[in-house]
PDB file of N, CA and C in Angstrom:
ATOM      1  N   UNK A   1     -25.648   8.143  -7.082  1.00  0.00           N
ATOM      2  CA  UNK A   1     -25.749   6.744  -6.733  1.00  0.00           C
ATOM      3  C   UNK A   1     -24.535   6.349  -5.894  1.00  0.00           C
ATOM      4  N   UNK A   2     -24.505   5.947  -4.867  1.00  0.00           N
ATOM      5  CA  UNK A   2     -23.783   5.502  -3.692  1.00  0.00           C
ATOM      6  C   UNK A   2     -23.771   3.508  -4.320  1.00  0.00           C
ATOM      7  N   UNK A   3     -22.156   3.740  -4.602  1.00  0.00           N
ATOM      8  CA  UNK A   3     -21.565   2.179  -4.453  1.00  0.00           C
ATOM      9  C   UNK A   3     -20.912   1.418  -2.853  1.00  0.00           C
ATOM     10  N   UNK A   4     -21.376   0.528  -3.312  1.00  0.00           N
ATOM     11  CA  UNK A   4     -21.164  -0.438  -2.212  1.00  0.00           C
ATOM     12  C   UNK A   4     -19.678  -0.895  -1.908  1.00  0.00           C
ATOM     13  N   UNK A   5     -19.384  -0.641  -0.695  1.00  0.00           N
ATOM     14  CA  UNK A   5     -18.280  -0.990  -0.466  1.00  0.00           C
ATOM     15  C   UNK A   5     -17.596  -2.558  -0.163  1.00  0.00           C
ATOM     16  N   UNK A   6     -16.899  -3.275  -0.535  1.00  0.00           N
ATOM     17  CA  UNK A   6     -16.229  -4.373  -0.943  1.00  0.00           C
ATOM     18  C   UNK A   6     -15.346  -4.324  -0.156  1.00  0.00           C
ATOM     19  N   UNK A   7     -15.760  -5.153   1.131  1.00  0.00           N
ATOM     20  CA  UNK A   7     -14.462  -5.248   2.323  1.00  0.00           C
ATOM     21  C   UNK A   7     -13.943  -6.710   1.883  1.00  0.00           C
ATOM     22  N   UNK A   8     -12.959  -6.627   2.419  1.00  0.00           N
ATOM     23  CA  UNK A   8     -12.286  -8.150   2.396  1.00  0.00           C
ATOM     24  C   UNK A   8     -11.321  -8.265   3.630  1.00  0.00           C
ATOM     25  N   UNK A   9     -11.215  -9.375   4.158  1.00  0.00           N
ATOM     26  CA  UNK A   9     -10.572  -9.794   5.704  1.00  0.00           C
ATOM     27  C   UNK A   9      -9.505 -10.164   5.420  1.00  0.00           C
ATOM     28  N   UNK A  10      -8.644  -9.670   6.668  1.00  0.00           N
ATOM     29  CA  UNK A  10      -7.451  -9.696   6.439  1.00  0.00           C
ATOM     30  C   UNK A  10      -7.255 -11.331   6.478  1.00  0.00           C
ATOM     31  N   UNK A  11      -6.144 -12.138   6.044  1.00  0.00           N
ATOM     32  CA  UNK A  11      -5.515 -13.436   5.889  1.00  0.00           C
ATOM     33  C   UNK A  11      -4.988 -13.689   7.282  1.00  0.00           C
ATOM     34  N   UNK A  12      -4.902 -13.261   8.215  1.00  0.00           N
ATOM     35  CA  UNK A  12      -4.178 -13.591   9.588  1.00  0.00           C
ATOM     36  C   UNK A  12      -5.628 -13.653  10.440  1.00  0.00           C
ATOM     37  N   UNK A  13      -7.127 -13.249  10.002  1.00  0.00           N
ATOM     38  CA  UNK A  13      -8.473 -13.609  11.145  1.00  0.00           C
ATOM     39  C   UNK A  13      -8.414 -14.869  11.026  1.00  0.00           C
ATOM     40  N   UNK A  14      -8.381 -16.260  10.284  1.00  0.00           N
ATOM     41  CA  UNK A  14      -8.102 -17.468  10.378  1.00  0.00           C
ATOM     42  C   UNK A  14      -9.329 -17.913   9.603  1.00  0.00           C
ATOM     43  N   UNK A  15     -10.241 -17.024   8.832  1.00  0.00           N
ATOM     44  CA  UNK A  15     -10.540 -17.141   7.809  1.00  0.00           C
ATOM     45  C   UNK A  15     -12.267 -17.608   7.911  1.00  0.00           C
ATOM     46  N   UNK A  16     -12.521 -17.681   9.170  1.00  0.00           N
ATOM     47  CA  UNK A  16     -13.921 -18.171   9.857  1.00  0.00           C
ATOM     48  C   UNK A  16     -14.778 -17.036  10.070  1.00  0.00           C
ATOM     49  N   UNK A  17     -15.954 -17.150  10.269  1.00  0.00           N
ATOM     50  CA  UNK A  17     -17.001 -16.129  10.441  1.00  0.00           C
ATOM     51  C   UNK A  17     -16.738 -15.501  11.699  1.00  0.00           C
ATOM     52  N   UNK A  18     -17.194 -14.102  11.780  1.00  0.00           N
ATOM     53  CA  UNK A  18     -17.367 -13.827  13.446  1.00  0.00           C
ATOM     54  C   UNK A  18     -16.016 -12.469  13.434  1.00  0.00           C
ATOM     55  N   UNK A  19     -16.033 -12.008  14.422  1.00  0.00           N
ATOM     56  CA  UNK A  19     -15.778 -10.402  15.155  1.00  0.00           C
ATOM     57  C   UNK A  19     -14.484 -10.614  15.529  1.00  0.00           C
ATOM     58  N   UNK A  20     -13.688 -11.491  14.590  1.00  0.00           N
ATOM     59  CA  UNK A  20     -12.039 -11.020  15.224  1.00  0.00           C
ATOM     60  C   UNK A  20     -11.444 -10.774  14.201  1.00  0.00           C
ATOM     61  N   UNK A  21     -11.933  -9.590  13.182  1.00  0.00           N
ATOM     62  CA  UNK A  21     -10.678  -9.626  11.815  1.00  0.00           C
ATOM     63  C   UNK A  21     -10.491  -8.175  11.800  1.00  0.00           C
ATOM     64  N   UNK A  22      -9.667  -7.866  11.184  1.00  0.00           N
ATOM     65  CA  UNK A  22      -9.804  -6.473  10.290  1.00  0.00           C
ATOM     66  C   UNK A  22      -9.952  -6.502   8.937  1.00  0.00           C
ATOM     67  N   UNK A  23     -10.564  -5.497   8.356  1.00  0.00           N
ATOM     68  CA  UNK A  23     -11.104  -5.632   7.078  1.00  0.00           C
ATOM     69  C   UNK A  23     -10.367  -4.130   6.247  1.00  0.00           C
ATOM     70  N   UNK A  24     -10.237  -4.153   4.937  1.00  0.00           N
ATOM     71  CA  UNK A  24      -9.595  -3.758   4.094  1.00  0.00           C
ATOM     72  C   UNK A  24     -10.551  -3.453   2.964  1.00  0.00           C
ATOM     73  N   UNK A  25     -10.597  -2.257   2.511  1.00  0.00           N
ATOM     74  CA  UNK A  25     -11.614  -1.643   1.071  1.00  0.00           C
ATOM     75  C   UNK A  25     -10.950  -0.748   0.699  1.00  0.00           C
ATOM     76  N   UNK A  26     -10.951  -0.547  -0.851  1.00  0.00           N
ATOM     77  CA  UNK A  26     -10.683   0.422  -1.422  1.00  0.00           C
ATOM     78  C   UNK A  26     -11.430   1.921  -1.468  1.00  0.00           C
ATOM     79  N   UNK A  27     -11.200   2.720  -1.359  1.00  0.00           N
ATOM     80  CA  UNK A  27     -12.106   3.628  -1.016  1.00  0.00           C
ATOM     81  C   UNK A  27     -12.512   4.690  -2.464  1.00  0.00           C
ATOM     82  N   UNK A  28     -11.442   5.561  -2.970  1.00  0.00           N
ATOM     83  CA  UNK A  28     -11.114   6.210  -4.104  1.00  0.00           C
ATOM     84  C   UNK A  28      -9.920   5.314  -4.724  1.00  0.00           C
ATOM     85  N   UNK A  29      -9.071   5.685  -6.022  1.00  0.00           N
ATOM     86  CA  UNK A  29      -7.662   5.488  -6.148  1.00  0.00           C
ATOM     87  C   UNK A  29      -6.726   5.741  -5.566  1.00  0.00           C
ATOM     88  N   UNK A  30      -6.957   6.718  -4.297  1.00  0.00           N
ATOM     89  CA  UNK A  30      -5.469   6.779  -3.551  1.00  0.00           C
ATOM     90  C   UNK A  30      -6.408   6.256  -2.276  1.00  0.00           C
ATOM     91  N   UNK A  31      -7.357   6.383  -1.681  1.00  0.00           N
ATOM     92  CA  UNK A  31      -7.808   6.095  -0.258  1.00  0.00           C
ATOM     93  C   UNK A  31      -7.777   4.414  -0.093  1.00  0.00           C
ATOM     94  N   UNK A  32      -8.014   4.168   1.451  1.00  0.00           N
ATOM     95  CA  UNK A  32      -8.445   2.589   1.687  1.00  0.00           C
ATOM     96  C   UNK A  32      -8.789   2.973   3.101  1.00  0.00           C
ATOM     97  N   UNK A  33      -9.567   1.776   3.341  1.00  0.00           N
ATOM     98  CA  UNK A  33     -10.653   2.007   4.476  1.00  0.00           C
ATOM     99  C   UNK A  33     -10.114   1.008   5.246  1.00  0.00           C
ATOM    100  N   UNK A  34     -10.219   0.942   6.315  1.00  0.00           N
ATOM    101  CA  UNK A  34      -9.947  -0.288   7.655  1.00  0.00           C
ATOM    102  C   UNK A  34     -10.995  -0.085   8.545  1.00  0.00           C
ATOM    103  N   UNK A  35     -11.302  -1.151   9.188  1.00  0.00           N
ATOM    104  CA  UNK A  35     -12.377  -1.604  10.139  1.00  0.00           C
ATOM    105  C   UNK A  35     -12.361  -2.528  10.646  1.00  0.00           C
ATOM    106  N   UNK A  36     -13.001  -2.640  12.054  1.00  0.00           N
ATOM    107  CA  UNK A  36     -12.129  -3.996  12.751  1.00  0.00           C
ATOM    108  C   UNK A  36     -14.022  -4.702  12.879  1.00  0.00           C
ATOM    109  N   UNK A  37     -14.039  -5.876  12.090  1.00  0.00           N
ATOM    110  CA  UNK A  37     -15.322  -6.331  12.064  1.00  0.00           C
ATOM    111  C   UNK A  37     -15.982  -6.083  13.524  1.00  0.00           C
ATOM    112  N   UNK A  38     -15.405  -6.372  14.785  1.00  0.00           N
ATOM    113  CA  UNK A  38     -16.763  -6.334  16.020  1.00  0.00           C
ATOM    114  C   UNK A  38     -16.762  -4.925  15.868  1.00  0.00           C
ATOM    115  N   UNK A  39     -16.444  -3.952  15.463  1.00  0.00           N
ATOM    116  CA  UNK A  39     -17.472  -2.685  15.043  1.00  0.00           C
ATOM    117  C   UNK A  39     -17.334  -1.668  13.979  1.00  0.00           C
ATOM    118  N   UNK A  40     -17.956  -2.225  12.956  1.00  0.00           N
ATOM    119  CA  UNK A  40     -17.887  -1.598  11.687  1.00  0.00           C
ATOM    120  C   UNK A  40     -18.388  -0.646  11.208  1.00  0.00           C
ATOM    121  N   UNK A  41     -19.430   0.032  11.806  1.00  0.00           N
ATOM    122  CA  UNK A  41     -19.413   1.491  11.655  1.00  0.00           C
ATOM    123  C   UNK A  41     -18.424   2.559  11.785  1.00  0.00           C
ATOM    124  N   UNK A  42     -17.071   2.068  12.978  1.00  0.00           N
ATOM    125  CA  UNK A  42     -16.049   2.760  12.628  1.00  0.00           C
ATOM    126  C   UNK A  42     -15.348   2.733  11.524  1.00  0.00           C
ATOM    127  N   UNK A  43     -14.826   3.506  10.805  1.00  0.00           N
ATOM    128  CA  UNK A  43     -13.939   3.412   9.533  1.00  0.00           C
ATOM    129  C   UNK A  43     -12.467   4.240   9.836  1.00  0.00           C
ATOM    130  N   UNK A  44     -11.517   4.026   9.836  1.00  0.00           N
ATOM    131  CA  UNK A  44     -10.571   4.412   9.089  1.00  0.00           C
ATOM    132  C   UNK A  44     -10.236   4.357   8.072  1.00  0.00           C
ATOM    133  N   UNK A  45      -9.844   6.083   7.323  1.00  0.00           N
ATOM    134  CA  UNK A  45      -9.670   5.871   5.983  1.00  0.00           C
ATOM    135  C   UNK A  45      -8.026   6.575   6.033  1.00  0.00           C
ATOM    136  N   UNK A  46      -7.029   6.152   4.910  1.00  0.00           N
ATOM    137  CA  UNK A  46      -6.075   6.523   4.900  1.00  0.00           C
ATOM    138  C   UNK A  46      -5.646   6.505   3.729  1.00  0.00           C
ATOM    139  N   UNK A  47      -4.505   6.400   3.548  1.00  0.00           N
ATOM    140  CA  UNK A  47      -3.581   6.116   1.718  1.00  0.00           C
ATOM    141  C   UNK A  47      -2.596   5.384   2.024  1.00  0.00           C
ATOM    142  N   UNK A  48      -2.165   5.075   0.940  1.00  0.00           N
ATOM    143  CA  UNK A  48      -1.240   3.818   0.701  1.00  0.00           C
ATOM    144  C   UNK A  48       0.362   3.982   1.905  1.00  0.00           C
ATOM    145  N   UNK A  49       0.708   4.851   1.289  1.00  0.00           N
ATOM    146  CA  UNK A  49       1.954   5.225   2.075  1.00  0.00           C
ATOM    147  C   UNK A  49       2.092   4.883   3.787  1.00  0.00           C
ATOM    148  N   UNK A  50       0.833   5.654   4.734  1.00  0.00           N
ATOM    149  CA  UNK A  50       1.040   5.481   6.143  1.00  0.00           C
ATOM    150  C   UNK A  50       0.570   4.241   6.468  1.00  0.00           C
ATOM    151  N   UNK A  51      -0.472   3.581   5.655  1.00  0.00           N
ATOM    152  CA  UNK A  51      -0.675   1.846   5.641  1.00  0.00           C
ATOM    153  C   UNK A  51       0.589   1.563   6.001  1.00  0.00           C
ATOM    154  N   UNK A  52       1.144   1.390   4.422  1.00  0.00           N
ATOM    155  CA  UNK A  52       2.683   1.148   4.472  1.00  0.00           C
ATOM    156  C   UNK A  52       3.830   1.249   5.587  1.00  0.00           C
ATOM    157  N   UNK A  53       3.916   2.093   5.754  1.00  0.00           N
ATOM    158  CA  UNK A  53       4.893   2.518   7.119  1.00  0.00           C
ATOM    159  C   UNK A  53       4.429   1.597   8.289  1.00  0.00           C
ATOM    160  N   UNK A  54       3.393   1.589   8.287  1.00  0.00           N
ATOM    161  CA  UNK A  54       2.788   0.928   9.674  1.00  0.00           C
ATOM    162  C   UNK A  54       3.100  -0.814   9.797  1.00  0.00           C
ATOM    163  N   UNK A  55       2.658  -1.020   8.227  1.00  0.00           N
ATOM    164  CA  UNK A  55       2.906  -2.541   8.375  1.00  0.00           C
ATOM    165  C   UNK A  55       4.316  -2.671   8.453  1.00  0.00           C
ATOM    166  N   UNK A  56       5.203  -2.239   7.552  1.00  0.00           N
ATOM    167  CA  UNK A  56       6.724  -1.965   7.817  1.00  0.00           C
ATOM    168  C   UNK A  56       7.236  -2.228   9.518  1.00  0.00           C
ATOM    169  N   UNK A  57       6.856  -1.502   9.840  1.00  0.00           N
ATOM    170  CA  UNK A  57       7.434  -1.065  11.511  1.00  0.00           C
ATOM    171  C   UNK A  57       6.253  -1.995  12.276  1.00  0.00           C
ATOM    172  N   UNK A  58       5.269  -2.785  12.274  1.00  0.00           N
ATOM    173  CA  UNK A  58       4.772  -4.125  12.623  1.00  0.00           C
ATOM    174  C   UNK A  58       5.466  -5.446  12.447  1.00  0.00           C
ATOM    175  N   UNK A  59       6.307  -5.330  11.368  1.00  0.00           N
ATOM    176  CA  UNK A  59       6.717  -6.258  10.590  1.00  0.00           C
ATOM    177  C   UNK A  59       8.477  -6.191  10.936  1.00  0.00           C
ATOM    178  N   UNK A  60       8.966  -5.343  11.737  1.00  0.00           N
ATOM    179  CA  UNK A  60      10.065  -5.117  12.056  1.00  0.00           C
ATOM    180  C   UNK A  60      10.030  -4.991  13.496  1.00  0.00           C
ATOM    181  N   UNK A  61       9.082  -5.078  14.272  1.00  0.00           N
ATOM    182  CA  UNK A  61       8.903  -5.634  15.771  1.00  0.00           C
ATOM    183  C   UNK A  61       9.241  -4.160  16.365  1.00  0.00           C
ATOM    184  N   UNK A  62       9.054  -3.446  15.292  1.00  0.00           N
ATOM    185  CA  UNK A  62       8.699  -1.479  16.378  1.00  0.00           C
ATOM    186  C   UNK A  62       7.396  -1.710  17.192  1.00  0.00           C
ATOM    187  N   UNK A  63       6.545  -2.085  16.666  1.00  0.00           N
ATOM    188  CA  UNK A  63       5.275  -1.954  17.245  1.00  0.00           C
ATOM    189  C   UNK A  63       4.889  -3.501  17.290  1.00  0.00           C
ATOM    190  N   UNK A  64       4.570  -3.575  18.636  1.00  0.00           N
ATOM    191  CA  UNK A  64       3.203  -4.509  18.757  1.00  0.00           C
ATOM    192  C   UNK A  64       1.989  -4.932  18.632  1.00  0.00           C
ATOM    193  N   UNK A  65       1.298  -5.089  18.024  1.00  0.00           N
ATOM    194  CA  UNK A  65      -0.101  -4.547  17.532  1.00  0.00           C
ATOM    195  C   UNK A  65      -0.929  -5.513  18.608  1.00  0.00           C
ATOM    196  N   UNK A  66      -0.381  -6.953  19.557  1.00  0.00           N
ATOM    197  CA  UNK A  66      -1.026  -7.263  20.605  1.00  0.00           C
ATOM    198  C   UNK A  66      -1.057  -6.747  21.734  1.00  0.00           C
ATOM    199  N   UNK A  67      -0.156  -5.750  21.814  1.00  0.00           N
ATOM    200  CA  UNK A  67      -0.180  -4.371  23.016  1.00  0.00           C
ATOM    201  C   UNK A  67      -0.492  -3.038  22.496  1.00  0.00           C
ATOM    202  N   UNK A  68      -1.839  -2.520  24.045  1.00  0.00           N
ATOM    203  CA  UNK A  68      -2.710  -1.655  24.217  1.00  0.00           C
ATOM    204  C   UNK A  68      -1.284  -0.384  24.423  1.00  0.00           C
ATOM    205  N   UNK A  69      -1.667   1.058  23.097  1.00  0.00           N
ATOM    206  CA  UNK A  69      -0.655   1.769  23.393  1.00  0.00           C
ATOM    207  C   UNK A  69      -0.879   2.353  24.855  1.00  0.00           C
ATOM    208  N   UNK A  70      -0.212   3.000  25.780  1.00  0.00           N
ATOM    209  CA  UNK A  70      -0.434   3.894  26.964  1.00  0.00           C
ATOM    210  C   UNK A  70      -1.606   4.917  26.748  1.00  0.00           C
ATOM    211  N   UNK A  71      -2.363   5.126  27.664  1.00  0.00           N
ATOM    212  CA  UNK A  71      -3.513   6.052  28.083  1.00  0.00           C
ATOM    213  C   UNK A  71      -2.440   7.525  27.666  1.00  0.00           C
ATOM    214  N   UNK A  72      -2.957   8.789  27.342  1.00  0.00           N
ATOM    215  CA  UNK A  72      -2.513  10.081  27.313  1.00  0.00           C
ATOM    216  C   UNK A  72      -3.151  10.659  28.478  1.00  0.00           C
TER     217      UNK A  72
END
């Protein structure tokens, strides 16, 4: 039996309906899922820790998350 997954939007989409949030689920006890509502068939899944780091270094103005990284 396949459970349903329980997204919830992040507090910074402004809390209204519609295709500008990212969303957050628990996946297992160590996993969590991200998805950016205008297309949710993509999933990222990760663990707590590189979440962590990321918001860290967002939150300390390493990264921009309103700038596109460079093409490879």
């Amino acid at each position: 039996m396949t459970q349903a997954i329980l997204w919830q939007k992040s507090t910074f989409s402004g809390g209204g309906e519609g295709n500008t949030c990212v969303e957050l689920a628990a996946g297992t006890p160590t996993t969590l899922h991200l998805r950016e509502s205008d297309d949710p068939a993509t999933i990222l899944t990760t663990t707590r820790a590189p979440l962590t780091h990321l918001l860290q270094a967002i939150r300390r103005g390493q990264i921009n998350p309103a700038v596109a990284p460079p093409s490879i």
